[in-house]
N, C-alpha and C. Protein backbone atom coordinates (compact mmCIF):
# COMPACT_ATOMS: atom_id res chain seq x y z
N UNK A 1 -129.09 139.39 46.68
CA UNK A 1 -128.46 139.56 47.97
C UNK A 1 -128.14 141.02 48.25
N UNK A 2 -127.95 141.73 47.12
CA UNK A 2 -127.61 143.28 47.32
C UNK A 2 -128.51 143.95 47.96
N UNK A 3 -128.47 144.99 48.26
CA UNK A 3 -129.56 145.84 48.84
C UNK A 3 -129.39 147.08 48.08
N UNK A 4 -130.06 148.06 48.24
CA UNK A 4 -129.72 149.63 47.90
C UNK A 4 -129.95 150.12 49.11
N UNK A 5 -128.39 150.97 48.60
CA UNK A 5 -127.99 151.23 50.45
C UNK A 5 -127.82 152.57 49.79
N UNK A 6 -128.19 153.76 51.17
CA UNK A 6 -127.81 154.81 50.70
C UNK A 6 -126.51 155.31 50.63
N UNK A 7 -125.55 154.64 50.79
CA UNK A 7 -123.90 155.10 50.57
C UNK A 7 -123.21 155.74 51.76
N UNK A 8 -122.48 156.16 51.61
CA UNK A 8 -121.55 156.89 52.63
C UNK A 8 -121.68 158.51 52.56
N UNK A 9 -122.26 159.01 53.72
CA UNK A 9 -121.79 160.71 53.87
C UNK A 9 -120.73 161.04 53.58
N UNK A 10 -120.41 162.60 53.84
CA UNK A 10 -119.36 162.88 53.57
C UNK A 10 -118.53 162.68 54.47
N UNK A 11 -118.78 162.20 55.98
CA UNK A 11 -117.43 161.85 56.93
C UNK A 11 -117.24 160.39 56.85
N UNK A 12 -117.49 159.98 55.55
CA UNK A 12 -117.01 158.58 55.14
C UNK A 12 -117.51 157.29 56.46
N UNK A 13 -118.78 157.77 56.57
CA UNK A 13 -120.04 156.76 57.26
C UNK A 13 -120.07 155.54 56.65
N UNK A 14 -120.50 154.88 57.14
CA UNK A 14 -121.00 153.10 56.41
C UNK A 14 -122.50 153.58 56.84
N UNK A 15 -123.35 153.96 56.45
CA UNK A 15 -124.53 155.00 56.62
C UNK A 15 -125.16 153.95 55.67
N UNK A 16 -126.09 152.95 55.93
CA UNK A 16 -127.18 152.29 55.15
C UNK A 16 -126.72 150.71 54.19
N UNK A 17 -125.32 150.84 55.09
CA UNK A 17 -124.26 149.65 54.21
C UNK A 17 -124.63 148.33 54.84
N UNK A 18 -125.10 147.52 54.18
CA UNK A 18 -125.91 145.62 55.50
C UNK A 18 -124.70 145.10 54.66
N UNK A 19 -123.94 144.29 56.23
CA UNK A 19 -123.06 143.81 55.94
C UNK A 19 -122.87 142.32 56.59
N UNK A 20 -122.46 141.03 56.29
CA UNK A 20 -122.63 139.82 56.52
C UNK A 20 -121.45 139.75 57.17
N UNK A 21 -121.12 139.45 58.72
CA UNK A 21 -119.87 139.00 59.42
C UNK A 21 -119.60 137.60 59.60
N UNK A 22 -118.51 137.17 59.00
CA UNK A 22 -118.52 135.93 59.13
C UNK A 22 -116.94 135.49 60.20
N UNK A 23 -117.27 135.55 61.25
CA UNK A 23 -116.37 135.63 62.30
C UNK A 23 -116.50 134.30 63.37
N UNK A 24 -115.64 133.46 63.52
CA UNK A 24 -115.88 132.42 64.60
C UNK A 24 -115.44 132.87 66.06
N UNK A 25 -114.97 133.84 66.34
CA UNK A 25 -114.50 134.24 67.26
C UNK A 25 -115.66 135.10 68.50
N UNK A 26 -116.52 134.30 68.83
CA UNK A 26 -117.91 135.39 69.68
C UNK A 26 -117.70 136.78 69.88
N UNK A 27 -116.50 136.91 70.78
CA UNK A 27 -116.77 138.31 71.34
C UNK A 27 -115.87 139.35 69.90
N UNK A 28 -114.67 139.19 69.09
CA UNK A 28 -114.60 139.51 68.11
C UNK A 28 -115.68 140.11 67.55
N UNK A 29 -116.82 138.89 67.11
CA UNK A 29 -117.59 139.25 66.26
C UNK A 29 -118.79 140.36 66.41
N UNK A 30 -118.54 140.39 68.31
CA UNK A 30 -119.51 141.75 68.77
C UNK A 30 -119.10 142.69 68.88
N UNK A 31 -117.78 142.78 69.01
CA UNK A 31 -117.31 144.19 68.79
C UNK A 31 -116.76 144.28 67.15
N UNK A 32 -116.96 143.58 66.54
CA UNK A 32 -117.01 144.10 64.61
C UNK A 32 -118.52 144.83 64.70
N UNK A 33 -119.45 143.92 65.37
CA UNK A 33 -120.89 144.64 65.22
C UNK A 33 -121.22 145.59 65.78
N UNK A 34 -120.36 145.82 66.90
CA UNK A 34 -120.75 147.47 67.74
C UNK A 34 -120.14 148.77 66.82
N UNK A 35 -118.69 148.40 66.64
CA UNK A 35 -117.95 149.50 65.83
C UNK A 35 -118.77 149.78 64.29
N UNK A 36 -118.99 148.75 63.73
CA UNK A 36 -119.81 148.75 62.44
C UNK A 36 -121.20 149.93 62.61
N UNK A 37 -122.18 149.21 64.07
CA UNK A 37 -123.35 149.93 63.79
C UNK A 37 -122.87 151.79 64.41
N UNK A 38 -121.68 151.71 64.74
CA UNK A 38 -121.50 153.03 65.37
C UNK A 38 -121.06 153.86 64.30
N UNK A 39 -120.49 153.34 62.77
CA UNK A 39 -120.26 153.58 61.85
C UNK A 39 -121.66 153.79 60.73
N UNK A 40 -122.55 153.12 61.06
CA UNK A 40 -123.75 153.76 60.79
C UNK A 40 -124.03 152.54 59.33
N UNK A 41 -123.33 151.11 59.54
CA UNK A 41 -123.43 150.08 59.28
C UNK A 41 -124.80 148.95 59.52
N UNK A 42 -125.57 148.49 58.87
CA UNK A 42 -126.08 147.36 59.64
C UNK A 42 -125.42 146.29 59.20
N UNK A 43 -125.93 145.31 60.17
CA UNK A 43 -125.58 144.31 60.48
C UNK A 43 -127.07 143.03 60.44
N UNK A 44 -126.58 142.64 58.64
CA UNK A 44 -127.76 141.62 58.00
C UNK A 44 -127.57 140.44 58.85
N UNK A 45 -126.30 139.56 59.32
CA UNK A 45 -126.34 138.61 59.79
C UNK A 45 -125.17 138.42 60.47
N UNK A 46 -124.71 137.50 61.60
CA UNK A 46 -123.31 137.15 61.87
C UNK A 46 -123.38 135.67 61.97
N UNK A 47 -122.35 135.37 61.55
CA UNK A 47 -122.36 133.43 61.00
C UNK A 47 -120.69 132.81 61.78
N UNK A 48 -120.61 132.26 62.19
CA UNK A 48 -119.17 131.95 62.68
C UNK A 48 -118.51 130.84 62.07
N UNK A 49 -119.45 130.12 61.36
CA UNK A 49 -118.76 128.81 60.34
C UNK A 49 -119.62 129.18 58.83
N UNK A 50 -118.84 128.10 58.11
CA UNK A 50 -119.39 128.50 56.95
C UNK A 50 -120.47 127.64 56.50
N UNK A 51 -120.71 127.20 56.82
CA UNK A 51 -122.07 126.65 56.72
C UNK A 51 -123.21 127.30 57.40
N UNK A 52 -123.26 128.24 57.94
CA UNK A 52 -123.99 129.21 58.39
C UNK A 52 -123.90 130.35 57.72
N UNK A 53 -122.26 130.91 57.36
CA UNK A 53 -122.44 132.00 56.07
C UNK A 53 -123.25 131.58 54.53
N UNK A 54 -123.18 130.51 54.34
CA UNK A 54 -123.70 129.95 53.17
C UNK A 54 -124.96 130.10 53.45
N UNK A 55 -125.66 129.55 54.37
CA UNK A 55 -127.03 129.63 55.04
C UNK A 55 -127.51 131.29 54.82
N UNK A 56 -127.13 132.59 55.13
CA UNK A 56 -127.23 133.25 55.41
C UNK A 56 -127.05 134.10 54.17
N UNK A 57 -126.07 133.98 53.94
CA UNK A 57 -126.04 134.47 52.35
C UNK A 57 -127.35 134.33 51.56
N UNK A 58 -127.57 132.90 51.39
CA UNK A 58 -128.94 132.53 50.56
C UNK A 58 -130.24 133.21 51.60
N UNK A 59 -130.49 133.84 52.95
CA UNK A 59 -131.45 135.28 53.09
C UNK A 59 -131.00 136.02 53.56
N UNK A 60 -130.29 136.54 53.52
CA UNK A 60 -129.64 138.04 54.16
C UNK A 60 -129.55 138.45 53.25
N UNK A 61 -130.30 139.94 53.07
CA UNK A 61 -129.92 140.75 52.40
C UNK A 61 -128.52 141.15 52.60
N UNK A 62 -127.50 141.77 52.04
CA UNK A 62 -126.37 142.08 52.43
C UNK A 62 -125.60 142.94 51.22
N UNK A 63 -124.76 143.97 51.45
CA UNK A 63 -124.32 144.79 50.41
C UNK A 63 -122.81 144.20 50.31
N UNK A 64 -121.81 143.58 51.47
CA UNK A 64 -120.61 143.21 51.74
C UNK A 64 -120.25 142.33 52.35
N UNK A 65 -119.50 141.67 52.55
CA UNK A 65 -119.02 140.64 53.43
C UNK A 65 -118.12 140.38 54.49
N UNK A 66 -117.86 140.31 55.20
CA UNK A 66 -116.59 140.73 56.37
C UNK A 66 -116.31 138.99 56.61
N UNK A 67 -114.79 138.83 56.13
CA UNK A 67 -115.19 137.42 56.30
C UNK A 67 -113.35 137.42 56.79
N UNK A 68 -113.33 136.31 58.20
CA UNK A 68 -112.41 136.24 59.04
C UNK A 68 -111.95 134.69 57.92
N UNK A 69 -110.48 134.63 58.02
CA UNK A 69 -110.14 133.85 57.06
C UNK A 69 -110.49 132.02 57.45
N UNK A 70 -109.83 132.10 59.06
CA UNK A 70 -109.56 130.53 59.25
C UNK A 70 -110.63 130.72 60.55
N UNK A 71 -111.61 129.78 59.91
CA UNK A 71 -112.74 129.38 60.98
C UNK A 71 -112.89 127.82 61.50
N UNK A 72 -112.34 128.13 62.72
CA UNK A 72 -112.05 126.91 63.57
C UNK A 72 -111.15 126.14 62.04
N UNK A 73 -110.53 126.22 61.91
CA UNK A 73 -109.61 124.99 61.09
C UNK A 73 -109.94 125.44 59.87
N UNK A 74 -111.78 125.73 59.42
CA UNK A 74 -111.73 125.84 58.02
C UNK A 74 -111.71 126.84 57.08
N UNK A 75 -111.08 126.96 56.17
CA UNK A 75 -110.74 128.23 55.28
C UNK A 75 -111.77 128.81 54.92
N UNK A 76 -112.01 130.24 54.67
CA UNK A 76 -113.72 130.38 54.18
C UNK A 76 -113.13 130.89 52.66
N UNK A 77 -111.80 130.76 51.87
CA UNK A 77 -111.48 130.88 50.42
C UNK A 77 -112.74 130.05 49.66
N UNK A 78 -113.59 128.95 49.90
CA UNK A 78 -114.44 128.52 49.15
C UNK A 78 -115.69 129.59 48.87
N UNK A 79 -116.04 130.03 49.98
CA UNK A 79 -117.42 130.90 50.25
C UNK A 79 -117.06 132.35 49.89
N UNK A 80 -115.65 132.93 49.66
CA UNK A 80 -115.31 134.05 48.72
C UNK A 80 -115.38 133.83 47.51
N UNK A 81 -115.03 132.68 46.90
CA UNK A 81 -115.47 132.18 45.55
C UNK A 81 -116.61 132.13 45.49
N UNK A 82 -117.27 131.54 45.95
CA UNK A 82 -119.21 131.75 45.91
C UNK A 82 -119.65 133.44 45.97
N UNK A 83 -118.84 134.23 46.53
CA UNK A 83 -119.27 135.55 46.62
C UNK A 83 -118.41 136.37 45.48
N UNK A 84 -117.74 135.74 44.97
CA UNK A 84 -116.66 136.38 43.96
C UNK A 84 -117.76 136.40 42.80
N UNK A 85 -117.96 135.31 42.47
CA UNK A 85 -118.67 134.46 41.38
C UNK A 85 -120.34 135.59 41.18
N UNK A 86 -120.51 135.61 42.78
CA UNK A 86 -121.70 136.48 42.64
C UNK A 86 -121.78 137.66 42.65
N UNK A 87 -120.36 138.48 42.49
CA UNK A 87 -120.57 139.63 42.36
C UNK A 87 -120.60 140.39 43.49
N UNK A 88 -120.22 139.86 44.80
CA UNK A 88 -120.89 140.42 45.75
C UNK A 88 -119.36 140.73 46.70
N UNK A 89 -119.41 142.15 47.12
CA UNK A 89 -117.89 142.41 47.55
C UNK A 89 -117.75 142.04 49.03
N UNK A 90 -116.22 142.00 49.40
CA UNK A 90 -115.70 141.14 50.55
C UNK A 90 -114.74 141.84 51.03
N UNK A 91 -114.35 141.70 52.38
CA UNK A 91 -113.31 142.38 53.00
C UNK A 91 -112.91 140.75 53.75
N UNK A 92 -111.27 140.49 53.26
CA UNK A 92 -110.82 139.34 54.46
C UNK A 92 -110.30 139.87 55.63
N UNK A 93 -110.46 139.31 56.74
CA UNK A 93 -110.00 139.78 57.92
C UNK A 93 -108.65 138.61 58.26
N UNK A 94 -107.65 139.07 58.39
CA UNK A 94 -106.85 137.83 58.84
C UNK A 94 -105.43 138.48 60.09
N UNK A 95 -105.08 137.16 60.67
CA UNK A 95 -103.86 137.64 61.38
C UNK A 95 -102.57 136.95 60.45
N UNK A 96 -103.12 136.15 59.20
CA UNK A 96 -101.93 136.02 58.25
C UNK A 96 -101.54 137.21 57.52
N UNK A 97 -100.30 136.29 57.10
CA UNK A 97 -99.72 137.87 55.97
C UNK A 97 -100.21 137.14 54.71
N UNK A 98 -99.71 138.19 53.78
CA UNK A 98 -100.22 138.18 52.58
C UNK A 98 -99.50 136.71 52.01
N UNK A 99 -98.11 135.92 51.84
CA UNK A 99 -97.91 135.04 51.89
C UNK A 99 -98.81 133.86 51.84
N UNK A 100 -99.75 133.39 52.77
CA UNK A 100 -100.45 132.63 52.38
C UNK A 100 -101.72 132.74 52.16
N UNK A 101 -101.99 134.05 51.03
CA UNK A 101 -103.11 133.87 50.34
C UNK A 101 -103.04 133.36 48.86
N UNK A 102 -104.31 132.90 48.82
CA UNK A 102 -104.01 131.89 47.55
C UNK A 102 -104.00 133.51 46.42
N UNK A 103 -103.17 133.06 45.26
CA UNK A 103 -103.18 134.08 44.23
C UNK A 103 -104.16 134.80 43.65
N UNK A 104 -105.30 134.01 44.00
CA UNK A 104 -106.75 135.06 43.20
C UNK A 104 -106.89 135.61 43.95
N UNK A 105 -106.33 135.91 45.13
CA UNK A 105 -107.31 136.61 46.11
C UNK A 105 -106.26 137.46 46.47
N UNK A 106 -104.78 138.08 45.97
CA UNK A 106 -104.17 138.88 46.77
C UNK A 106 -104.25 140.52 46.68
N UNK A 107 -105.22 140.98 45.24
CA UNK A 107 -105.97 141.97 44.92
C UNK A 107 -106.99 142.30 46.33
N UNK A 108 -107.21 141.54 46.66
CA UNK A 108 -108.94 141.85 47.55
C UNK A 108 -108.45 142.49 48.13
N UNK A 109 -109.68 143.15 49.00
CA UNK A 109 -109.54 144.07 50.01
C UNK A 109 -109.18 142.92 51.46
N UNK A 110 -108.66 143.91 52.59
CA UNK A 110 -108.01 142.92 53.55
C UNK A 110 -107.99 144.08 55.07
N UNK A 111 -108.17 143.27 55.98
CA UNK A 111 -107.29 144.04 56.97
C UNK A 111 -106.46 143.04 57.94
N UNK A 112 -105.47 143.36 58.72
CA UNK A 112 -104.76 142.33 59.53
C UNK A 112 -105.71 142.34 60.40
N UNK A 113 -105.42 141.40 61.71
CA UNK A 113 -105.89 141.13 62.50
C UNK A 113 -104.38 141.56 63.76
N UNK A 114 -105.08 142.15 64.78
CA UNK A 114 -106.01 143.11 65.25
C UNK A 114 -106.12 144.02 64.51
N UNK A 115 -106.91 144.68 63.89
CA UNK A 115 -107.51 145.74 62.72
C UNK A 115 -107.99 146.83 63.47
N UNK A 116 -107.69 148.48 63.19
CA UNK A 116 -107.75 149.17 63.17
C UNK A 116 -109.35 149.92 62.65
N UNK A 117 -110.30 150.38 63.25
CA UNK A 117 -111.32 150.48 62.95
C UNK A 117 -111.62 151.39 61.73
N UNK A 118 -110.50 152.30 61.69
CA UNK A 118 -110.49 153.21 60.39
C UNK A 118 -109.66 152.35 59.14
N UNK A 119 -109.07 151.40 59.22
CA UNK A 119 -108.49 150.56 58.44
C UNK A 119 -109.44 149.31 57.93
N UNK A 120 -110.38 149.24 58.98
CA UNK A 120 -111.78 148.41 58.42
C UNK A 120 -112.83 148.95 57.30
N UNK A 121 -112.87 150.16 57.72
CA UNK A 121 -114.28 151.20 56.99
C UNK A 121 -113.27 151.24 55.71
N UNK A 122 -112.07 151.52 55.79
CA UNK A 122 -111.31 151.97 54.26
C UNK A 122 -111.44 150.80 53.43
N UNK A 123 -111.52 149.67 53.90
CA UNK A 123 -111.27 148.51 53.03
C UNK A 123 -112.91 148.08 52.44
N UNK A 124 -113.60 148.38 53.65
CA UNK A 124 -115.18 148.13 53.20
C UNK A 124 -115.26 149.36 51.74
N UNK A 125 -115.18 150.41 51.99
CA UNK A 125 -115.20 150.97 51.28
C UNK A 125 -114.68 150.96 49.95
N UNK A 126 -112.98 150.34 49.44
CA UNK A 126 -112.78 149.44 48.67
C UNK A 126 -113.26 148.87 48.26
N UNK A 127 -113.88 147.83 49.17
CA UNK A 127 -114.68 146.50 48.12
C UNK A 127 -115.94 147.04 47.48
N UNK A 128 -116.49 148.46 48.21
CA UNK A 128 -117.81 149.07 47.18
C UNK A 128 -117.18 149.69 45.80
N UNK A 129 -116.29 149.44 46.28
CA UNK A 129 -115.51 150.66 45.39
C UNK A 129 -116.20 152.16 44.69
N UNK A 130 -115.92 152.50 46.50
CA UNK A 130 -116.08 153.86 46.55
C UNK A 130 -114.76 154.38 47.54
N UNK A 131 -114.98 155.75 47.71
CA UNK A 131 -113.72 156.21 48.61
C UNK A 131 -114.10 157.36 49.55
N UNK A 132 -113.30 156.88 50.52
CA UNK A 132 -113.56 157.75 51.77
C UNK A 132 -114.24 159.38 51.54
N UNK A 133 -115.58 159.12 52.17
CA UNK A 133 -116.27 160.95 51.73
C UNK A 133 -116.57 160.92 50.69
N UNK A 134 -117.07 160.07 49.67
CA UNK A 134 -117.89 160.08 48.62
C UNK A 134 -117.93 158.87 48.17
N UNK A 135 -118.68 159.15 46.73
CA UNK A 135 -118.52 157.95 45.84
C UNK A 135 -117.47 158.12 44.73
């Protein structure tokens, strides 16, 4: 599922980074994809339930995951475990607080909801674990 991406410039670009949005929210999920590709991000797939991220996962290439927590009702904590398991890094997007995340997951990278576009790239960047302007 990984790709080789060429990394981040030095003005801390998402420059060659394919990233999987998993957002139920339509217009949300087009402006994650405008700000992303303006960040110099692609954009492998966008899925709004999880049965479509699952779908997508298994062909999308993808280096990260952008995954909105509660989709229509259902939690996507299962399909971070499938991506945990695989090694493959994640950013949760939520308008919860930290409170109700389940305990394996209060390490991860995160941003609230409404999210801050420089507070998005920092956390993507996290989950490569790299840091702003380099590796």
């Amino acid at each position: 599922m990984n790709s080789a991406m060429e990394g981040p410039n030095a003005a801390g670009s998402l420059t060659g980074v394919r990233a999987l949005i998993v957002e139920d929210e339509f217009l949300l999920a087009l402006m994650l994809e405008e700000e992303l590709n303006a960040a110099g991000c692609i954009i492998a797939h966008t899925a709004g339930d999880l049965a479509k991220a699952r779908a997508a996962a298994h062909r999308a290439d993808f280096d990260v995951a952008l995954l909105d927590i509660n989709l229509a009702g259902e939690l996507v904590y299962p399909f971070a475990d499938e991506l945990a398991q695989a090694g493959i890094p994640f950013v949760f997007m939520s308008g919860y607080g930290i409170s109700n995340f389940p305990e394996r997951f209060l390490d991860s990278p995160r941003v609230a909801k409404p999210y801050e576009v420089s507070a998005l790239i920092r956390e993507i960047f996290r989950s490569l674990g790299k840091t702003m302007g380099g590796s």
